[in-house]
PDB file of N, CA and C in Angstrom:
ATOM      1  N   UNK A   1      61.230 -90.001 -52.108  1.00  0.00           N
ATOM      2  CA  UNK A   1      60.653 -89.778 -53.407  1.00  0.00           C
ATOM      3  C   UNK A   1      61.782 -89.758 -54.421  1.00  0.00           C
ATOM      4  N   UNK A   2      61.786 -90.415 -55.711  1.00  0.00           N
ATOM      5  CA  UNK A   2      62.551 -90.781 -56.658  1.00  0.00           C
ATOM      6  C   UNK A   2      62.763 -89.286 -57.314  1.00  0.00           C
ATOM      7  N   UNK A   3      62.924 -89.387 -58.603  1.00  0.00           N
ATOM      8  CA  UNK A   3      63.089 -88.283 -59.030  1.00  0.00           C
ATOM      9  C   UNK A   3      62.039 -88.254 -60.605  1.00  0.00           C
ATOM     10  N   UNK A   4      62.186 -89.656 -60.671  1.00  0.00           N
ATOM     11  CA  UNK A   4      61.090 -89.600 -61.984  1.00  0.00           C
ATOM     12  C   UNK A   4      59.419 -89.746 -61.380  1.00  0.00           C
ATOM     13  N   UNK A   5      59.249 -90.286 -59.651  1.00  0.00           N
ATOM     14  CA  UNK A   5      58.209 -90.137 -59.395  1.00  0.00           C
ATOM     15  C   UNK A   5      58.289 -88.561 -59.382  1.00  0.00           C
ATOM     16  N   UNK A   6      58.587 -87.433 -58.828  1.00  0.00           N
ATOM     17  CA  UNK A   6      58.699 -85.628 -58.720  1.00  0.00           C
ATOM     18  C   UNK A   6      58.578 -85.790 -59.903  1.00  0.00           C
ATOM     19  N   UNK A   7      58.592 -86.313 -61.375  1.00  0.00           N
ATOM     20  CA  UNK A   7      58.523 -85.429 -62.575  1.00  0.00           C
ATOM     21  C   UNK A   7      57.206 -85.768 -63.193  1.00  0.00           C
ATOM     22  N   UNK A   8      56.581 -86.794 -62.252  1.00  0.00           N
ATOM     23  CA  UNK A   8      55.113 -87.237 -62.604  1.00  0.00           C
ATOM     24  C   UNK A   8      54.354 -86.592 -62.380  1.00  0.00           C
ATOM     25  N   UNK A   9      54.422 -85.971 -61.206  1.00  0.00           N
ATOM     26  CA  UNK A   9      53.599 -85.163 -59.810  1.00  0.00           C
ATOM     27  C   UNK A   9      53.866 -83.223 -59.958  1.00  0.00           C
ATOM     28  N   UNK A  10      52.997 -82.575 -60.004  1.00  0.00           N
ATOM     29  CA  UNK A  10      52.987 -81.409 -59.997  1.00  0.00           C
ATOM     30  C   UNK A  10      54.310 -80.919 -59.687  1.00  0.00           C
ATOM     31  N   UNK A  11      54.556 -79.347 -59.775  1.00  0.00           N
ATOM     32  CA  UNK A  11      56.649 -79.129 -59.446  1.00  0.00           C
ATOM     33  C   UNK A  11      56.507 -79.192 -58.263  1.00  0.00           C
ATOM     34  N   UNK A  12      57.790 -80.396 -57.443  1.00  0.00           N
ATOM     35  CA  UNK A  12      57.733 -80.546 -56.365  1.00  0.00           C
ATOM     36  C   UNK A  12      58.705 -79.143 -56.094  1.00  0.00           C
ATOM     37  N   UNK A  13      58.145 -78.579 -54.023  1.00  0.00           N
ATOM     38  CA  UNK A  13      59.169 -77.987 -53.723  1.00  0.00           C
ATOM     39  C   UNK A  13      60.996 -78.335 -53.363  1.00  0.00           C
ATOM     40  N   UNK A  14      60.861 -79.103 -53.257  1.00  0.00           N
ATOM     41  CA  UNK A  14      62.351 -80.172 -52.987  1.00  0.00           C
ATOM     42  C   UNK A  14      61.950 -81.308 -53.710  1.00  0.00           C
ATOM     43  N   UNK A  15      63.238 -81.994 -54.307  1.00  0.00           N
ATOM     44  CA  UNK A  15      63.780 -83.536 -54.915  1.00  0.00           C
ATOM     45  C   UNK A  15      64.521 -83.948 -54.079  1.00  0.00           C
ATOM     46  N   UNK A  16      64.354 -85.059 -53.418  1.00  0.00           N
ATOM     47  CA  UNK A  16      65.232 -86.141 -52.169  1.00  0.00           C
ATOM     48  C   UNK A  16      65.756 -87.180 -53.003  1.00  0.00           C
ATOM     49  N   UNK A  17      67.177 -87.221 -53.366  1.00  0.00           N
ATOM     50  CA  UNK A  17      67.881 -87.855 -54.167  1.00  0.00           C
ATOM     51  C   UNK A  17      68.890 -88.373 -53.226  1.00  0.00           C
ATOM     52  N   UNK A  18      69.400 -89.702 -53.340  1.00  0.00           N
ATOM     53  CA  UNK A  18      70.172 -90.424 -53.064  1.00  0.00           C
ATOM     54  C   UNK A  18      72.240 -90.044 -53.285  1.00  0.00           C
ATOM     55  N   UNK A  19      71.903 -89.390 -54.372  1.00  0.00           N
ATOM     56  CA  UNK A  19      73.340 -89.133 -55.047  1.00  0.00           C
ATOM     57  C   UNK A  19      73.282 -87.571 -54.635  1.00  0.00           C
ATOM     58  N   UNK A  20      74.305 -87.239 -54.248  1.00  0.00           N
ATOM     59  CA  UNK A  20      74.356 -85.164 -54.100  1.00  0.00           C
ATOM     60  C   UNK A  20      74.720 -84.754 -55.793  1.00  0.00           C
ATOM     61  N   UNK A  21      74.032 -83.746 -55.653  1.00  0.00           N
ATOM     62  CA  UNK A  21      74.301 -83.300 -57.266  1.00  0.00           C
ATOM     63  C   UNK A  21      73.752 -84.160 -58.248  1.00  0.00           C
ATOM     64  N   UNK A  22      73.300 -84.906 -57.967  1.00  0.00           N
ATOM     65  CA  UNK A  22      72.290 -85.526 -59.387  1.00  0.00           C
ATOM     66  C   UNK A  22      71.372 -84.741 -60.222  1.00  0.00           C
ATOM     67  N   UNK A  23      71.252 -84.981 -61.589  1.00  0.00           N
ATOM     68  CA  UNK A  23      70.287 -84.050 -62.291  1.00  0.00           C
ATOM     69  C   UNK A  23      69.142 -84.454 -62.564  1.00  0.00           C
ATOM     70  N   UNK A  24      68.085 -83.800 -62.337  1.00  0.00           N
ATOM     71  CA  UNK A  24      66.810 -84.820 -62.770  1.00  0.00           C
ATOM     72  C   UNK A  24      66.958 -84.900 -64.223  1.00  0.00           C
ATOM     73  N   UNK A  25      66.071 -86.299 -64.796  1.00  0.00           N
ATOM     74  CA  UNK A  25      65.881 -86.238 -66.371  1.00  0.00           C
ATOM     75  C   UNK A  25      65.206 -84.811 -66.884  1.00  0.00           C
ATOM     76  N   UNK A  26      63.751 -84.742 -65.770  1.00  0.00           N
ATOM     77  CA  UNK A  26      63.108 -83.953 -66.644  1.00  0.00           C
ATOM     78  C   UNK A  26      63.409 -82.570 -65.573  1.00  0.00           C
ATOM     79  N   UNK A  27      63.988 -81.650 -65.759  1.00  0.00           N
ATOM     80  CA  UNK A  27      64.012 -80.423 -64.705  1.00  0.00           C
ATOM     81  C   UNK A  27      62.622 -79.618 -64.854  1.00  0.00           C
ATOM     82  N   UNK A  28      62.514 -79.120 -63.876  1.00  0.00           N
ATOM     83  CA  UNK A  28      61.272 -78.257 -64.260  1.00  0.00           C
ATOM     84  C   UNK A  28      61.408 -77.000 -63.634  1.00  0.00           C
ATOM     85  N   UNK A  29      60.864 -76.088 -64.203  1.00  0.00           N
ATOM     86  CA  UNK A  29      61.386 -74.399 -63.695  1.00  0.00           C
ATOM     87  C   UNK A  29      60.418 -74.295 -62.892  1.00  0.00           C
ATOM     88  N   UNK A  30      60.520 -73.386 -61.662  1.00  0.00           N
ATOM     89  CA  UNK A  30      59.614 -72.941 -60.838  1.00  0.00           C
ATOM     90  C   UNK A  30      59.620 -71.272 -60.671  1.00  0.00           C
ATOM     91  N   UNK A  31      58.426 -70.475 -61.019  1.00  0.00           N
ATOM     92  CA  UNK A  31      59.090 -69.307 -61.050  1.00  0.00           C
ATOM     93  C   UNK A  31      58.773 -69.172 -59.464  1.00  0.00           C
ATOM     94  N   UNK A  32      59.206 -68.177 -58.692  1.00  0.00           N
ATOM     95  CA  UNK A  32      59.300 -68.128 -57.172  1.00  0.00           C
ATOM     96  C   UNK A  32      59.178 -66.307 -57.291  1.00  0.00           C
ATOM     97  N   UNK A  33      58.534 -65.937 -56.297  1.00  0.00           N
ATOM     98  CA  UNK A  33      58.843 -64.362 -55.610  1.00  0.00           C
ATOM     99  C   UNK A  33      59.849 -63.693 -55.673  1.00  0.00           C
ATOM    100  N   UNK A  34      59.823 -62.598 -55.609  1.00  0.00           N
ATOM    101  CA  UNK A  34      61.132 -61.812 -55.251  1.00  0.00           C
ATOM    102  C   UNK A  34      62.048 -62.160 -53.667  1.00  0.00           C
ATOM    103  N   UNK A  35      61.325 -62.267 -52.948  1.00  0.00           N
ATOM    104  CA  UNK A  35      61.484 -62.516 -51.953  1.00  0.00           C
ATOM    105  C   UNK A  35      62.094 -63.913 -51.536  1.00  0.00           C
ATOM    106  N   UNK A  36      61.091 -64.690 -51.842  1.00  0.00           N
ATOM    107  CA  UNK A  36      61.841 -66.224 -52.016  1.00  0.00           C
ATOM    108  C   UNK A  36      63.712 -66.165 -52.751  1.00  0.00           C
ATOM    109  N   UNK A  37      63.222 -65.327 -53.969  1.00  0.00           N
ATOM    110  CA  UNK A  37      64.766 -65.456 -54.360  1.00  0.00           C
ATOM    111  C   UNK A  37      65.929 -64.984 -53.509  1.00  0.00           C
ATOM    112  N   UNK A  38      65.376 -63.749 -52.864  1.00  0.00           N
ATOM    113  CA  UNK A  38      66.588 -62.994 -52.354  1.00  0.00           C
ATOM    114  C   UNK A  38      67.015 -63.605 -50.827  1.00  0.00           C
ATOM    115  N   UNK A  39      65.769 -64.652 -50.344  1.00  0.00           N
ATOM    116  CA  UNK A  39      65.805 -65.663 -49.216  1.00  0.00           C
ATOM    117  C   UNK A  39      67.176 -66.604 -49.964  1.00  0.00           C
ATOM    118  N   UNK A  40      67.124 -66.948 -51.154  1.00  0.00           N
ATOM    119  CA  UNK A  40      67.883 -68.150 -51.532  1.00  0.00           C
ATOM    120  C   UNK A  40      69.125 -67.976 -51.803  1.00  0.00           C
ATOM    121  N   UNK A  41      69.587 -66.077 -52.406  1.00  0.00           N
ATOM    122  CA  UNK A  41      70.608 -65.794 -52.828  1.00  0.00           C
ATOM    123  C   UNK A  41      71.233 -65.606 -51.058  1.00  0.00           C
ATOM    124  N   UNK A  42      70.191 -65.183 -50.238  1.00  0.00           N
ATOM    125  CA  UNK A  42      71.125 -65.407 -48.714  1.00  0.00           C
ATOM    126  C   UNK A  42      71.784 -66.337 -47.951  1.00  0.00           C
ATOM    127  N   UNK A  43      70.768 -66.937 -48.725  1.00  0.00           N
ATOM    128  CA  UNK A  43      71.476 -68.583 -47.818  1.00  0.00           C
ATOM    129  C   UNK A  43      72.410 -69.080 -48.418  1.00  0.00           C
ATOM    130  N   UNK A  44      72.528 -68.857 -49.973  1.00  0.00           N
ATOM    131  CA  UNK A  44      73.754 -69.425 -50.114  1.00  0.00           C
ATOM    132  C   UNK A  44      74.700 -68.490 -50.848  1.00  0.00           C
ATOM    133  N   UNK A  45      75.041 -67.299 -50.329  1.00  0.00           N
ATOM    134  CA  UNK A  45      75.980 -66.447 -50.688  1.00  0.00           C
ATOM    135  C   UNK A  45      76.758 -66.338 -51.346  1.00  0.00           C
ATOM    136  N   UNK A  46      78.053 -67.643 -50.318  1.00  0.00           N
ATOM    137  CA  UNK A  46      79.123 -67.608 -51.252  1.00  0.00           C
ATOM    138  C   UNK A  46      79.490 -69.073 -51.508  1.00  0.00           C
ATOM    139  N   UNK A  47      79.511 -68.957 -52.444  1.00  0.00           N
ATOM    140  CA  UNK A  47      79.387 -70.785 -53.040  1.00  0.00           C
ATOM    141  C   UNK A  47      80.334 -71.511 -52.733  1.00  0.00           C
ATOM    142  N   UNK A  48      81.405 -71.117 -52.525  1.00  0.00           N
ATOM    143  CA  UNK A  48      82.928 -71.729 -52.252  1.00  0.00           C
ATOM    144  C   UNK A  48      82.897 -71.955 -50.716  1.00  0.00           C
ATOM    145  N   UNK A  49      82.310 -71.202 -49.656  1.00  0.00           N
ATOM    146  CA  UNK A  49      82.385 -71.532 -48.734  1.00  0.00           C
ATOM    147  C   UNK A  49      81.565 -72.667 -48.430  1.00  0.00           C
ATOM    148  N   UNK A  50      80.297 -72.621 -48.800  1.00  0.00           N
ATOM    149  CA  UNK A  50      79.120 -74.014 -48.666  1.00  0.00           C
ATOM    150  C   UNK A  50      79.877 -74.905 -49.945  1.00  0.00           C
ATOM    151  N   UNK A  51      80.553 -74.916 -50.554  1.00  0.00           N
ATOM    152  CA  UNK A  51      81.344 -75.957 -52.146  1.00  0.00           C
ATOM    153  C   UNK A  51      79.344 -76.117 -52.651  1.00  0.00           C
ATOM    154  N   UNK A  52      78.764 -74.748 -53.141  1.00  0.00           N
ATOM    155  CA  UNK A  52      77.513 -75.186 -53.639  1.00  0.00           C
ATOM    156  C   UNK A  52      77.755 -75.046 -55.069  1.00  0.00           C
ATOM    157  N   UNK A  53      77.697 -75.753 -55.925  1.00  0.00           N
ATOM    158  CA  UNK A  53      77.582 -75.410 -57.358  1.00  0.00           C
ATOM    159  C   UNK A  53      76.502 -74.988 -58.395  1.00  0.00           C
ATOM    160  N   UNK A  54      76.371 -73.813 -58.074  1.00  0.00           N
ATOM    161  CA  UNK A  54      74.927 -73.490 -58.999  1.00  0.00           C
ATOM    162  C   UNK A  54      74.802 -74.363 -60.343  1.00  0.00           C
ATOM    163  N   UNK A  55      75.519 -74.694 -61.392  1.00  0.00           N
ATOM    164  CA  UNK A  55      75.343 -75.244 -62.326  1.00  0.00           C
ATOM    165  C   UNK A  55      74.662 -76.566 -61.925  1.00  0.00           C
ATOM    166  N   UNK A  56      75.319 -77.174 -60.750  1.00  0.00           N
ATOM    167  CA  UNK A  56      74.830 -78.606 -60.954  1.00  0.00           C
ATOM    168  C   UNK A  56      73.130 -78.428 -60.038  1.00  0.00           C
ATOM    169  N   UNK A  57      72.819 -77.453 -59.431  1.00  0.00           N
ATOM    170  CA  UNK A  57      71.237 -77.351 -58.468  1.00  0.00           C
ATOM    171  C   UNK A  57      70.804 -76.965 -59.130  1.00  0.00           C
ATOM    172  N   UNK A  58      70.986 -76.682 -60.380  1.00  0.00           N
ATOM    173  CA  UNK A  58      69.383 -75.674 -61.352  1.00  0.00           C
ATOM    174  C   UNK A  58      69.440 -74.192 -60.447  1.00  0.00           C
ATOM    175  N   UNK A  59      69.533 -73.804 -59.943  1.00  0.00           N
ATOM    176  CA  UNK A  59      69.282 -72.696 -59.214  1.00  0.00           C
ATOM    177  C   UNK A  59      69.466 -71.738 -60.708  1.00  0.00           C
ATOM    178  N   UNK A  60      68.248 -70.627 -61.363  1.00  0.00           N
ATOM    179  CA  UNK A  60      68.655 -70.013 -61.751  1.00  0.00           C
ATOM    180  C   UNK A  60      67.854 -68.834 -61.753  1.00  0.00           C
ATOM    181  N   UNK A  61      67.761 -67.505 -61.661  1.00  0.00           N
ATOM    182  CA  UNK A  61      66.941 -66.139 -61.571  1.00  0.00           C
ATOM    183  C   UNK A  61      67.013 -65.372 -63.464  1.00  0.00           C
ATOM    184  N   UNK A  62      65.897 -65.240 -63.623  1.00  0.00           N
ATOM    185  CA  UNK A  62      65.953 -64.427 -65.434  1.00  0.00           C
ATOM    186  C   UNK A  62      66.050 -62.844 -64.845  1.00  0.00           C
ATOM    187  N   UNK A  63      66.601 -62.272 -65.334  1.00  0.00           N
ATOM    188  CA  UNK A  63      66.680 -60.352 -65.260  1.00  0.00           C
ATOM    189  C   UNK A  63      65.239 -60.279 -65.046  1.00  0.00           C
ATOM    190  N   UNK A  64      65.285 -59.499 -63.678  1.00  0.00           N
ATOM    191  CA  UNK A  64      63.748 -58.580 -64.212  1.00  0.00           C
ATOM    192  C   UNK A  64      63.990 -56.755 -64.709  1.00  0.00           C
ATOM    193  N   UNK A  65      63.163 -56.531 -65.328  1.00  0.00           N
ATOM    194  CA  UNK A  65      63.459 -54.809 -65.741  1.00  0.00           C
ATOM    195  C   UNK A  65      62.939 -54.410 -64.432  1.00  0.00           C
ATOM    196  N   UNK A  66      63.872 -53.408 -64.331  1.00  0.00           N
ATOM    197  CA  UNK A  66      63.359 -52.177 -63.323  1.00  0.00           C
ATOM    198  C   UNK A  66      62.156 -51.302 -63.830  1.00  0.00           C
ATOM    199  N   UNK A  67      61.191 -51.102 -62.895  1.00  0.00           N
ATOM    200  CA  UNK A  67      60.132 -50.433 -63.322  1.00  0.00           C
ATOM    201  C   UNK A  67      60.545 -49.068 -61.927  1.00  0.00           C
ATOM    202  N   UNK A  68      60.956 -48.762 -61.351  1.00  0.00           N
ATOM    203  CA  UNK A  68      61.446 -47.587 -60.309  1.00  0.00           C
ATOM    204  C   UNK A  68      62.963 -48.125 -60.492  1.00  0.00           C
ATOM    205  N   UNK A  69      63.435 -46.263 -60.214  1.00  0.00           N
ATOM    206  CA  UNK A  69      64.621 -46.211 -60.094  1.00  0.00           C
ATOM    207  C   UNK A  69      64.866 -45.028 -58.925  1.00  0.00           C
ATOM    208  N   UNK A  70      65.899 -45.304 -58.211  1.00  0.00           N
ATOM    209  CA  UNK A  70      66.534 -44.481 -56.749  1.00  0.00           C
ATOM    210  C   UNK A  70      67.291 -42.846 -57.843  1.00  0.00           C
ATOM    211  N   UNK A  71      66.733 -42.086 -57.002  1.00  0.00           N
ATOM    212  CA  UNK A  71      67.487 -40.809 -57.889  1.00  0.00           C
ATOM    213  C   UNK A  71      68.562 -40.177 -56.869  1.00  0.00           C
ATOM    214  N   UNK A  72      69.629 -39.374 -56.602  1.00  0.00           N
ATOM    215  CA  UNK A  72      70.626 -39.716 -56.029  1.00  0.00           C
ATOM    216  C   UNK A  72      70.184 -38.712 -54.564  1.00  0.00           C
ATOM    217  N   UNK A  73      69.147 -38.160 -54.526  1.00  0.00           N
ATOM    218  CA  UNK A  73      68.509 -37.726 -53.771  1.00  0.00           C
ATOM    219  C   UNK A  73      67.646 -38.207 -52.477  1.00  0.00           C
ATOM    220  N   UNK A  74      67.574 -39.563 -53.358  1.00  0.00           N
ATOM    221  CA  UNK A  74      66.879 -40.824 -52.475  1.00  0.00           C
ATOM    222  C   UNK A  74      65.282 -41.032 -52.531  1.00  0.00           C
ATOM    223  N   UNK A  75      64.472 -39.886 -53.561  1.00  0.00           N
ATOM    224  CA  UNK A  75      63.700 -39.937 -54.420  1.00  0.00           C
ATOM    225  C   UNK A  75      63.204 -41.139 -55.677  1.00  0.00           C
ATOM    226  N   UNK A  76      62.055 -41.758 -55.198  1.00  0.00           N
ATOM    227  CA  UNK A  76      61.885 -42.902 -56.175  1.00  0.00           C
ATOM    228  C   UNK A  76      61.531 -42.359 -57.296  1.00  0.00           C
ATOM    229  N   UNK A  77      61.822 -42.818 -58.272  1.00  0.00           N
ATOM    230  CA  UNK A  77      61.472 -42.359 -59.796  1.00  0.00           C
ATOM    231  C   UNK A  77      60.641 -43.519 -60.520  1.00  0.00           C
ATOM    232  N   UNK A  78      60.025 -42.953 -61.645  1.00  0.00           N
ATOM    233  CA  UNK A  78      59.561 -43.960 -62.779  1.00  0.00           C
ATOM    234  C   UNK A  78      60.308 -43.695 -63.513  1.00  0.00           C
ATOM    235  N   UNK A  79      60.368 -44.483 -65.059  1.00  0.00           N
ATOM    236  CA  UNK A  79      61.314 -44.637 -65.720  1.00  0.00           C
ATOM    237  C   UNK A  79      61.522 -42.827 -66.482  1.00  0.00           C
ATOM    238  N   UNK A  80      60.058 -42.917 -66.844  1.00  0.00           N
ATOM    239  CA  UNK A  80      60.112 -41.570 -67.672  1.00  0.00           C
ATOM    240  C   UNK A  80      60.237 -40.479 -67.051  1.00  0.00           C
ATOM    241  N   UNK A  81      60.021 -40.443 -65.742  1.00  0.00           N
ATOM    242  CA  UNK A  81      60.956 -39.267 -64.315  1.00  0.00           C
ATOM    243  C   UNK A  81      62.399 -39.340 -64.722  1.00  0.00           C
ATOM    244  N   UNK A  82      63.100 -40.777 -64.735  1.00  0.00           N
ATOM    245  CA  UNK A  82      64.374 -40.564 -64.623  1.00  0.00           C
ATOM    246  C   UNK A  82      65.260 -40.163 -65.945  1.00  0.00           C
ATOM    247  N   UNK A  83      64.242 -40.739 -66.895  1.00  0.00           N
ATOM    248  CA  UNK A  83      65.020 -40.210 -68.570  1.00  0.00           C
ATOM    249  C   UNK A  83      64.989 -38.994 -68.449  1.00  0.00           C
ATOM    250  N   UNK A  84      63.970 -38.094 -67.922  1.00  0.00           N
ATOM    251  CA  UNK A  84      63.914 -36.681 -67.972  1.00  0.00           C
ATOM    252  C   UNK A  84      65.039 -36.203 -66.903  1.00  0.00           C
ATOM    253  N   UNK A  85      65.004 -36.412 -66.199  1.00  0.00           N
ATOM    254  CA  UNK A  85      66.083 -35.923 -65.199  1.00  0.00           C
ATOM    255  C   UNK A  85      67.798 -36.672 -65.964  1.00  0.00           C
ATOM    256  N   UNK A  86      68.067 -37.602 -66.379  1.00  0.00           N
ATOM    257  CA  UNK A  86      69.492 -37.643 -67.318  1.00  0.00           C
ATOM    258  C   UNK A  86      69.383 -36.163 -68.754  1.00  0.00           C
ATOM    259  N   UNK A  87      68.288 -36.397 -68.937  1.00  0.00           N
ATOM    260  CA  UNK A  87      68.033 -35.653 -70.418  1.00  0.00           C
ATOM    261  C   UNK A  87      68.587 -33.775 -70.159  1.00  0.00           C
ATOM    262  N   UNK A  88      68.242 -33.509 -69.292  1.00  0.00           N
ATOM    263  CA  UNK A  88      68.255 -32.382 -67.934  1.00  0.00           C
ATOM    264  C   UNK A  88      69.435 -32.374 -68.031  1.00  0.00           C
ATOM    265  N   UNK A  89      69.844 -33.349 -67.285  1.00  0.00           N
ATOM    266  CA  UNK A  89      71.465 -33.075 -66.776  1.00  0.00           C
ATOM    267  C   UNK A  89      72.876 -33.559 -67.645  1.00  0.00           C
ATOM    268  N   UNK A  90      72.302 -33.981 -68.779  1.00  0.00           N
ATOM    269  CA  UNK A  90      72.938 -34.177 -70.384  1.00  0.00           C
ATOM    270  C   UNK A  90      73.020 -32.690 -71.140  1.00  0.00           C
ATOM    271  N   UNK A  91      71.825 -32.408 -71.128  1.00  0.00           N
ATOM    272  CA  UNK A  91      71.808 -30.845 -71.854  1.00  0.00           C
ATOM    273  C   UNK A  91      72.473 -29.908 -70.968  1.00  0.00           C
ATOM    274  N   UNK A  92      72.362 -29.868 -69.621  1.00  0.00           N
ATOM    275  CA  UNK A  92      73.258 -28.746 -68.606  1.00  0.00           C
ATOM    276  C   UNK A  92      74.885 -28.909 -68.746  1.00  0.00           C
ATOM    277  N   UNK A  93      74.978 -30.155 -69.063  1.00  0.00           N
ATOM    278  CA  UNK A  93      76.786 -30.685 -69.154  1.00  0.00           C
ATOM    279  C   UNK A  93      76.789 -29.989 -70.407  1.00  0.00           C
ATOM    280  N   UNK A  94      76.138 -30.223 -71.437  1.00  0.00           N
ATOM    281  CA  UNK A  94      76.241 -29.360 -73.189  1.00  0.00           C
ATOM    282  C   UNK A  94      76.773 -27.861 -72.958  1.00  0.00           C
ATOM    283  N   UNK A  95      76.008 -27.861 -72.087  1.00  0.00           N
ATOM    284  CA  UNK A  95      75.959 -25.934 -72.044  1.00  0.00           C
ATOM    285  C   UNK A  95      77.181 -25.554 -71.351  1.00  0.00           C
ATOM    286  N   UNK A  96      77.631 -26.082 -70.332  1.00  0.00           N
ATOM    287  CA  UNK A  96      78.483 -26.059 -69.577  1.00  0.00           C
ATOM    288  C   UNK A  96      80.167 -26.402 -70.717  1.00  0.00           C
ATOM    289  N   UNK A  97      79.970 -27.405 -70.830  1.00  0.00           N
ATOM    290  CA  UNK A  97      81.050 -27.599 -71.865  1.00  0.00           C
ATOM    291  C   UNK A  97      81.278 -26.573 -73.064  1.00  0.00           C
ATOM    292  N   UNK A  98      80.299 -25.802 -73.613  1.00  0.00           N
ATOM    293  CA  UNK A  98      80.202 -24.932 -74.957  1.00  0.00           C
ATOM    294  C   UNK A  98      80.864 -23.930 -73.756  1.00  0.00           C
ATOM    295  N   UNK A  99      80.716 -23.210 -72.543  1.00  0.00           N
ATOM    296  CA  UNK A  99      80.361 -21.935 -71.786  1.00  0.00           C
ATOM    297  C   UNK A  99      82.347 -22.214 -71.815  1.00  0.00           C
ATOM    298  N   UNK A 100      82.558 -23.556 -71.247  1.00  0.00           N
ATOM    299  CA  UNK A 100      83.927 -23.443 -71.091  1.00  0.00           C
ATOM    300  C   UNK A 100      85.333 -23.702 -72.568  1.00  0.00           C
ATOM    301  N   UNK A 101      84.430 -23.809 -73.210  1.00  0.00           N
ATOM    302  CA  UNK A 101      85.257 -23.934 -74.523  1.00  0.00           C
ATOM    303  C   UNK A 101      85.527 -22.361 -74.967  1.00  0.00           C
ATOM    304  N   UNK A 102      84.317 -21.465 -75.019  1.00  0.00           N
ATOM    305  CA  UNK A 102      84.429 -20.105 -75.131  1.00  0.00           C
ATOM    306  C   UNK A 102      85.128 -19.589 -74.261  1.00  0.00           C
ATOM    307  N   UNK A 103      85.316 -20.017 -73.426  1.00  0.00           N
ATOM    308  CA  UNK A 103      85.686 -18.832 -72.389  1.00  0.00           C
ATOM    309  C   UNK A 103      87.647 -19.492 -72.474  1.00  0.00           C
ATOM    310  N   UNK A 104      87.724 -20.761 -73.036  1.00  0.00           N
ATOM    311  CA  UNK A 104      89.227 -21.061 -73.308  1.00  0.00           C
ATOM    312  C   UNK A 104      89.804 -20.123 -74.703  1.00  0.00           C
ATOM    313  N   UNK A 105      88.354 -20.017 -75.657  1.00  0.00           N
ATOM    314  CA  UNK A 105      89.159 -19.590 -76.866  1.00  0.00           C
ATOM    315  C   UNK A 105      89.386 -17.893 -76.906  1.00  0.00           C
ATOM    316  N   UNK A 106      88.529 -17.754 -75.544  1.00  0.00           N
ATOM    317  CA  UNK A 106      88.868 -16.322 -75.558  1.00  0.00           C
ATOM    318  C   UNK A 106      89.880 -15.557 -74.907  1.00  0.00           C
ATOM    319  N   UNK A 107      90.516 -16.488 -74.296  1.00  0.00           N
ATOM    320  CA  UNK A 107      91.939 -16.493 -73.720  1.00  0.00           C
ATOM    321  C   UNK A 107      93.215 -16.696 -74.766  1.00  0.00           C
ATOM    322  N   UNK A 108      92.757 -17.240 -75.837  1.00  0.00           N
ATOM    323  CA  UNK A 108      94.016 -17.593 -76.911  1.00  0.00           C
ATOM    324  C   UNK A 108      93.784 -16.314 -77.666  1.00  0.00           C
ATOM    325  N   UNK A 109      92.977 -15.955 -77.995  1.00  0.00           N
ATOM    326  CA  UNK A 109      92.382 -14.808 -78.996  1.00  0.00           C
ATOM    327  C   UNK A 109      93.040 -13.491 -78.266  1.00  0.00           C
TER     328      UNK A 109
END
């Protein structure tokens, strides 16, 4: 299969090209699973060892936001669990810092 026939035809899963590293005219994005991706970031790890060049395969992943976060407890959080628990332990460092500033100036005094 050519590459301008694949740009006729629904997104193919593979392009069978003649040349390595060729670019199609028309690229087309495929969004894929989480899973699929982290299948793809395995297989090809480390690029220098396979000489894979992400720029020239299209290979590319957009940020996703975290909707859970790991708390150091090993406790899953939602977002607004975990702002509260920094917010917590932002204000305890406050207090802590004021407790030890007094207790320095009352040593100079």
């Amino acid at each position: 299969m050519s590459v301008s026939e694949a740009s006729s035809e629904s997104p193919p899963l593979s392009v069978e090209t003649s040349l390595p590293y060729s670019k199609p005219t028309n690229p087309c994005i495929q969004m894929v699973s989480k899973s699929v991706s982290e299948r793809l970031l395995g297989k090809f790890f480390d690029s220098y060892q396979f000489d894979f060049d992400f720029e020239q395969s299209s290979l590319w992943s957009p940020p996703i936001k975290r909707t859970v976060f790991l708390a150091s407890s090993g406790k899953i959080c939602s977002e607004a669990e975990m702002l509260r628990k920094l917010k917590k332990a932002n204000k305890a460092w406050k207090i802590k810092r004021l407790i030890i500033c007094f207790n320095i100036s009352c040593l100079f005094n």
